[in-house]
Protein backbone atom coordinates (compact mmCIF):
# COMPACT_ATOMS: atom_id res chain seq x y z
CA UNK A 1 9.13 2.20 22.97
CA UNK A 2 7.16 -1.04 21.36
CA UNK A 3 5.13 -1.36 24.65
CA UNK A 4 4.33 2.79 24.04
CA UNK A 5 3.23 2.54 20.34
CA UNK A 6 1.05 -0.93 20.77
CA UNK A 7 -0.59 1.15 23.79
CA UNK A 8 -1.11 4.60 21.19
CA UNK A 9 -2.87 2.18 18.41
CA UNK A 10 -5.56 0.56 21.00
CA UNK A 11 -6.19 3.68 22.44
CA UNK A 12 -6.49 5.03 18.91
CA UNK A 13 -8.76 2.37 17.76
CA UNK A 14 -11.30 2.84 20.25
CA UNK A 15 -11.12 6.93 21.46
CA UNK A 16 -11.20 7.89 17.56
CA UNK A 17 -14.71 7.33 16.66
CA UNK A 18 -15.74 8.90 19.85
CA UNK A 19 -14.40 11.93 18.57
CA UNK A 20 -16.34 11.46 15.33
CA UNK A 21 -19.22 11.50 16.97
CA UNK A 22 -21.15 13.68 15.97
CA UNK A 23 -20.12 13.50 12.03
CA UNK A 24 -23.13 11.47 10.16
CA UNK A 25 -24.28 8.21 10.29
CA UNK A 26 -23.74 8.37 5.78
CA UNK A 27 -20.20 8.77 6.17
CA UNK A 28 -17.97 5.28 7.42
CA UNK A 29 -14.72 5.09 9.00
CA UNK A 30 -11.70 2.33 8.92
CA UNK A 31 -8.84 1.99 10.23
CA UNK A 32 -5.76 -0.38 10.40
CA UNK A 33 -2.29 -0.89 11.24
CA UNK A 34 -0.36 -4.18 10.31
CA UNK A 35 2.98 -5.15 11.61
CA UNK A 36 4.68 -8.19 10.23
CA UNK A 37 8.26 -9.70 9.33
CA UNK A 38 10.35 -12.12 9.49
CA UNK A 39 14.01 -13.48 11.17
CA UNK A 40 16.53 -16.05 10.23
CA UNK A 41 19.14 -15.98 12.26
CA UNK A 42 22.26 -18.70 11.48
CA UNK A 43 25.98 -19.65 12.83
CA UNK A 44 26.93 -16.64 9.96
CA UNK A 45 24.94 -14.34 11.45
CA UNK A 46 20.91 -12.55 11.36
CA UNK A 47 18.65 -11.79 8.92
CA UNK A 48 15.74 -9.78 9.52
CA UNK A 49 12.92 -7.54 7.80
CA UNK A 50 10.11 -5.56 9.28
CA UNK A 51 7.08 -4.40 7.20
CA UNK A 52 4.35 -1.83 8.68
CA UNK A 53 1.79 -0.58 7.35
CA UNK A 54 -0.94 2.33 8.57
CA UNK A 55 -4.15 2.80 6.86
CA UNK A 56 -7.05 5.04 7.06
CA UNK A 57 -10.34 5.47 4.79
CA UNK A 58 -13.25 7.66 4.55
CA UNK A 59 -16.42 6.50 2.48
CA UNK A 60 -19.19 8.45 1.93
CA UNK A 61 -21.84 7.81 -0.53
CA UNK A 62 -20.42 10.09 -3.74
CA UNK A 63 -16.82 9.96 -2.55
CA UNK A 64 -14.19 8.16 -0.39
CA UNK A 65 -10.91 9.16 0.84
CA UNK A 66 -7.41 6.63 1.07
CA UNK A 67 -4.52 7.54 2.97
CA UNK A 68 -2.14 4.71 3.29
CA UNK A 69 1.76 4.32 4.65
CA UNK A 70 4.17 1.74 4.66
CA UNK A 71 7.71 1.23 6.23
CA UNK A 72 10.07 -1.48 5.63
CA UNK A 73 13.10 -2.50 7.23
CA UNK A 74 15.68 -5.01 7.08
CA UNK A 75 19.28 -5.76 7.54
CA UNK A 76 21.21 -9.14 6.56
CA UNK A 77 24.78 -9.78 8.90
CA UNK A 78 24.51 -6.16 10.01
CA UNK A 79 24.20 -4.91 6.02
CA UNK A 80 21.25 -2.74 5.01
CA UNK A 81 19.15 -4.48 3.00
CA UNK A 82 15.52 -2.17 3.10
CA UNK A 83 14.73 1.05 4.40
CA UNK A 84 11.73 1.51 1.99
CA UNK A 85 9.29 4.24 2.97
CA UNK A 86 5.58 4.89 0.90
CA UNK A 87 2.65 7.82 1.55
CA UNK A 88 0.11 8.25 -0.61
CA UNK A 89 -3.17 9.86 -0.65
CA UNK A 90 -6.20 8.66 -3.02
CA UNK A 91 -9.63 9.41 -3.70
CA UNK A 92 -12.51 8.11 -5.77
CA UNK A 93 -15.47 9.90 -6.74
CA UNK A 94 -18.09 8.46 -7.95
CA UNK A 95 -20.74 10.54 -9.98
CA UNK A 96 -21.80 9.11 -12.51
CA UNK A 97 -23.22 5.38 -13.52
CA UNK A 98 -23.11 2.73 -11.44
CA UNK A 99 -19.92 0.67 -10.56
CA UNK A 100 -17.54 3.55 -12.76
CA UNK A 101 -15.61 6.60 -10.60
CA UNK A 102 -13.05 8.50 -10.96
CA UNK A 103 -10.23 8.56 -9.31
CA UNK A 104 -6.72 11.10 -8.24
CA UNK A 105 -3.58 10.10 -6.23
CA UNK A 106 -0.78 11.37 -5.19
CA UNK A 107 2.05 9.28 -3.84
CA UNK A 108 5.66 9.85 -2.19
CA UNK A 109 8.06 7.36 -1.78
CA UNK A 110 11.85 7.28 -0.55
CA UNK A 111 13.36 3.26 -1.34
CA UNK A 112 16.94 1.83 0.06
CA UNK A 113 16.31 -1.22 -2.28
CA UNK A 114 15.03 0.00 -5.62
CA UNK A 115 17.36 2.78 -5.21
CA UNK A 116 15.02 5.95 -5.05
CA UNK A 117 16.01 8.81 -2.68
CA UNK A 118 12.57 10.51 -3.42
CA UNK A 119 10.15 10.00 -5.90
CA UNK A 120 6.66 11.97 -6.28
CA UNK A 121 3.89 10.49 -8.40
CA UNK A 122 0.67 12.63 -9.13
CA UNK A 123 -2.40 11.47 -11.31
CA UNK A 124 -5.95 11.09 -12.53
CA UNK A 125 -7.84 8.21 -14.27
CA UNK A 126 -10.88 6.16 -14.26
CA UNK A 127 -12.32 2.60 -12.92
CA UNK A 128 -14.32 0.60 -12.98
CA UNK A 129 -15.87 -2.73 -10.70
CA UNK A 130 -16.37 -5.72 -12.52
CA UNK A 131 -17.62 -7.39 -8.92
CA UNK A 132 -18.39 -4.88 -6.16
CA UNK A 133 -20.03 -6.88 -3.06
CA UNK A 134 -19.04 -7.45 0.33
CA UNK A 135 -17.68 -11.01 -0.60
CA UNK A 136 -16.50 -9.84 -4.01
CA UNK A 137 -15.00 -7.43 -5.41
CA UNK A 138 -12.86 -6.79 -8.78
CA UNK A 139 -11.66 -3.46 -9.98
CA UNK A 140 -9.82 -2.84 -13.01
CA UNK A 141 -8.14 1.03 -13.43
CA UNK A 142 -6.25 3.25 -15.81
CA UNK A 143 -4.67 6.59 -15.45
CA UNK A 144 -2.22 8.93 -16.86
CA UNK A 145 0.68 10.04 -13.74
CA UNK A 146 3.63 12.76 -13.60
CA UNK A 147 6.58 11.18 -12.12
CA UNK A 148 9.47 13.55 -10.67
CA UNK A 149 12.21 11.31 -9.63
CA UNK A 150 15.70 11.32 -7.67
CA UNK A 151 17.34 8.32 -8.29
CA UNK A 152 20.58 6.53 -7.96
CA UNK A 153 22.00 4.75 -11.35
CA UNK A 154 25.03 2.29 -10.60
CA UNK A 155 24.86 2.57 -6.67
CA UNK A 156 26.99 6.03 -7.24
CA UNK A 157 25.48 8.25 -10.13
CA UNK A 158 22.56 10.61 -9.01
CA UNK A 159 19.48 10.95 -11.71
CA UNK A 160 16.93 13.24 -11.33
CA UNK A 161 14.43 13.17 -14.11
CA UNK A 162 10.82 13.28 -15.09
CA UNK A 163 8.03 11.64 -17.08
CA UNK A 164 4.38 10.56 -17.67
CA UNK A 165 3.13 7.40 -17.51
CA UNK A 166 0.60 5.35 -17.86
CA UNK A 167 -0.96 3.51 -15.12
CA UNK A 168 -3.09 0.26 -15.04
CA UNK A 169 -4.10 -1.30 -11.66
CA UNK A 170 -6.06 -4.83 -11.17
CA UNK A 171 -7.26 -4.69 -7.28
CA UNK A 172 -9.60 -7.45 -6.28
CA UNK A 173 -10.93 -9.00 -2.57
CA UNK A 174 -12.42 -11.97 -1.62
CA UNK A 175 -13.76 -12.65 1.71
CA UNK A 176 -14.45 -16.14 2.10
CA UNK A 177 -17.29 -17.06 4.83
CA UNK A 178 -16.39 -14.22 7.09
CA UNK A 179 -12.90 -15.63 8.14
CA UNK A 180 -10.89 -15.69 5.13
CA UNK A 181 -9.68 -12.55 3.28
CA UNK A 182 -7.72 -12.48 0.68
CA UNK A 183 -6.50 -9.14 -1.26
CA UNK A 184 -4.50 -7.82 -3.76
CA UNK A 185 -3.37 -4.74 -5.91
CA UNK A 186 -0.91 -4.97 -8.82
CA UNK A 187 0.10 -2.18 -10.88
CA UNK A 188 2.64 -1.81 -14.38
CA UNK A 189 3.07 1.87 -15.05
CA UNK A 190 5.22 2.72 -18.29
CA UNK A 191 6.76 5.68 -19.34
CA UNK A 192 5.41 7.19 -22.15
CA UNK A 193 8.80 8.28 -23.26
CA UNK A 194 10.61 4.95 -22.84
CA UNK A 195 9.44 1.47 -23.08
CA UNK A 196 12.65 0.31 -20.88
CA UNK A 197 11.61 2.92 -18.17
CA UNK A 198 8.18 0.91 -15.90
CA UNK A 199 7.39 -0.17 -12.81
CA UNK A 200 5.90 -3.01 -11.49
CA UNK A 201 4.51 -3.08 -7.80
CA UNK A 202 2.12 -5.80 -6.66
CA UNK A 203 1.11 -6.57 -3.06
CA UNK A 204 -0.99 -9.10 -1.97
CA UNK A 205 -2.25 -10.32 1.33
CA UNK A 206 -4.15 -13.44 2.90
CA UNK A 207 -5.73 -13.06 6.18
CA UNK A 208 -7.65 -15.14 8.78
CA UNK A 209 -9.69 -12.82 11.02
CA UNK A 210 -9.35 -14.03 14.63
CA UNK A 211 -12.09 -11.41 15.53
CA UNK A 212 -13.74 -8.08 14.56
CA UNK A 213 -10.47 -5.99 14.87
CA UNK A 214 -7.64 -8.64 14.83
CA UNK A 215 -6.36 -11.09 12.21
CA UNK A 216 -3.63 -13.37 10.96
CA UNK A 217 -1.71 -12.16 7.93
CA UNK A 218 0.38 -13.46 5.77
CA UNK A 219 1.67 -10.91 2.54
CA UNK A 220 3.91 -11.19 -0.59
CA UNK A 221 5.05 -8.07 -1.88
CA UNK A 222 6.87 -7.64 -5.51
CA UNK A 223 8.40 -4.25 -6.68
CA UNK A 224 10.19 -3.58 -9.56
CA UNK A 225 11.93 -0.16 -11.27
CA UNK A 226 13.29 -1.33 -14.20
CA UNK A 227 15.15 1.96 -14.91
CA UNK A 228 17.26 1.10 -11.86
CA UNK A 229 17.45 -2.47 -12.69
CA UNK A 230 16.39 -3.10 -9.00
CA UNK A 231 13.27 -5.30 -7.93
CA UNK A 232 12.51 -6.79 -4.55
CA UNK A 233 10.52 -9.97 -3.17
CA UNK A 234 9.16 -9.76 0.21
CA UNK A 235 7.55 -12.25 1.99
CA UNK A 236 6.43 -11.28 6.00
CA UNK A 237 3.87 -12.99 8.11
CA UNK A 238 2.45 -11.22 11.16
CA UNK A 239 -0.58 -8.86 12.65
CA UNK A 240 -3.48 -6.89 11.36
CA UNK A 241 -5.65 -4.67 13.74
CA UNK A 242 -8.52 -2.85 12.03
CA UNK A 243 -11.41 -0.67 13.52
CA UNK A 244 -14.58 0.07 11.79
CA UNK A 245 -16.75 3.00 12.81
């Protein structure tokens, strides 16, 4: 089944833009897929998480499209520890002076360890790039989201609620000398109804690019929903492939 789905991405990497042929030389493709994790196994037993992520972007000159997923799984002396799925869809639209868009999500996610059985966050807002190079590049955001929530309170007591809330990102990039990447995108979004009720999600990554399409990667994750009094720390080493086209 591994063998089947390494086989599927390298076939997708490469046969994709073919098929894109004949869309315009204005509009730019990317796509990756990282797989990394981690495994500690001891005289008391195994320990072991999995984190996958699938990306794909469109970028054209007045607009780009984001659709990103990530899956993570692992179990500690045969306990469930993660079983954390994300979707989201994004796009930026930029119309108006330079460096400032505008920008809509909407975002799905189902989470073992924060306790979520679904949640469904929609918004709008605006950003802007303090740095916006191929080297360098710093974005702060802000945005106003609907939040419709299932939840579980005390391991055993269902919640299902919603709110708005407000929603500030810092994103930045660095590529260092071609080789080096490193990336990151933090986000506290509080409820406007409750100052107890935010979340805090930050991910960042730091890469060393082996070639064009394959790198090294190495990524701390962070998550906390504070009205579940849950939060994980995730630390996972592993493979990126990426395709530009």
């Amino acid at each position: 089944m591994a063998k089947s789905i390494c086989l599927f991405l390298l076939l997708s990497f490469y046969l994709v833009p073919l098929a894109l042929a004949q869309v315009s030389d204005s509009t730019h493709y990317h796509m990756s897929y990282s797989s990394s994790g981690s495994v500690n196994k001891t005289g008391d037993g195994t320990a072991y998480l999995l984190n996958n992520g699938l990306k794909f972007n469109v970028k054209k000159k007045d607009i780009s499209l984001n659709f990103n997923n990530n899956w993570v799984y692992g179990r500690q002396r045969d306990i469930l520890t993660n079983n954390d799925f994300s979707s989201s869809l994004d796009f930026n639209l930029y119309k108006t002076f330079p460096h400032f868009f505008y920008w809509g999500l909407a975002n799905y996610n189902t989470n073992y360890s924060l306790k979520i059985n679904n949640q469904l966050l929609t918004g709008l807002g605006i950003a802007y790039n303090f740095l916006d190079g191929d080297e360098a590049y710093l974005n702060l955001s802000n945005g106003v989201l609907y939040d419709k929530s299932d939840l579980l309170q005390d391991d055993t007591v269902r919640e299902i609620y919603d709110t708005f809330r407000n929603s500030l990102r810092l994103m930045f990039r660095f590529n260092i000398k071609s080789f080096i990447v490193l990336e990151s995108s933090s986000f506290w979004q509080q409820s406007f109804n409750h100052q107890n009720d935010y979340i805090i999600r930050s991910n960042t990554s730091l890469s060393f690019k082996l070639s064009d399409w394959l790198s090294l990667t190495t990524a701390l994750s962070y998550n906390r929903l504070n009205r579940t009094a849950s939060e994980n720390l995730l630390l996972t080493y592993g493979l990126t492939l990426q395709k530009y086209f």
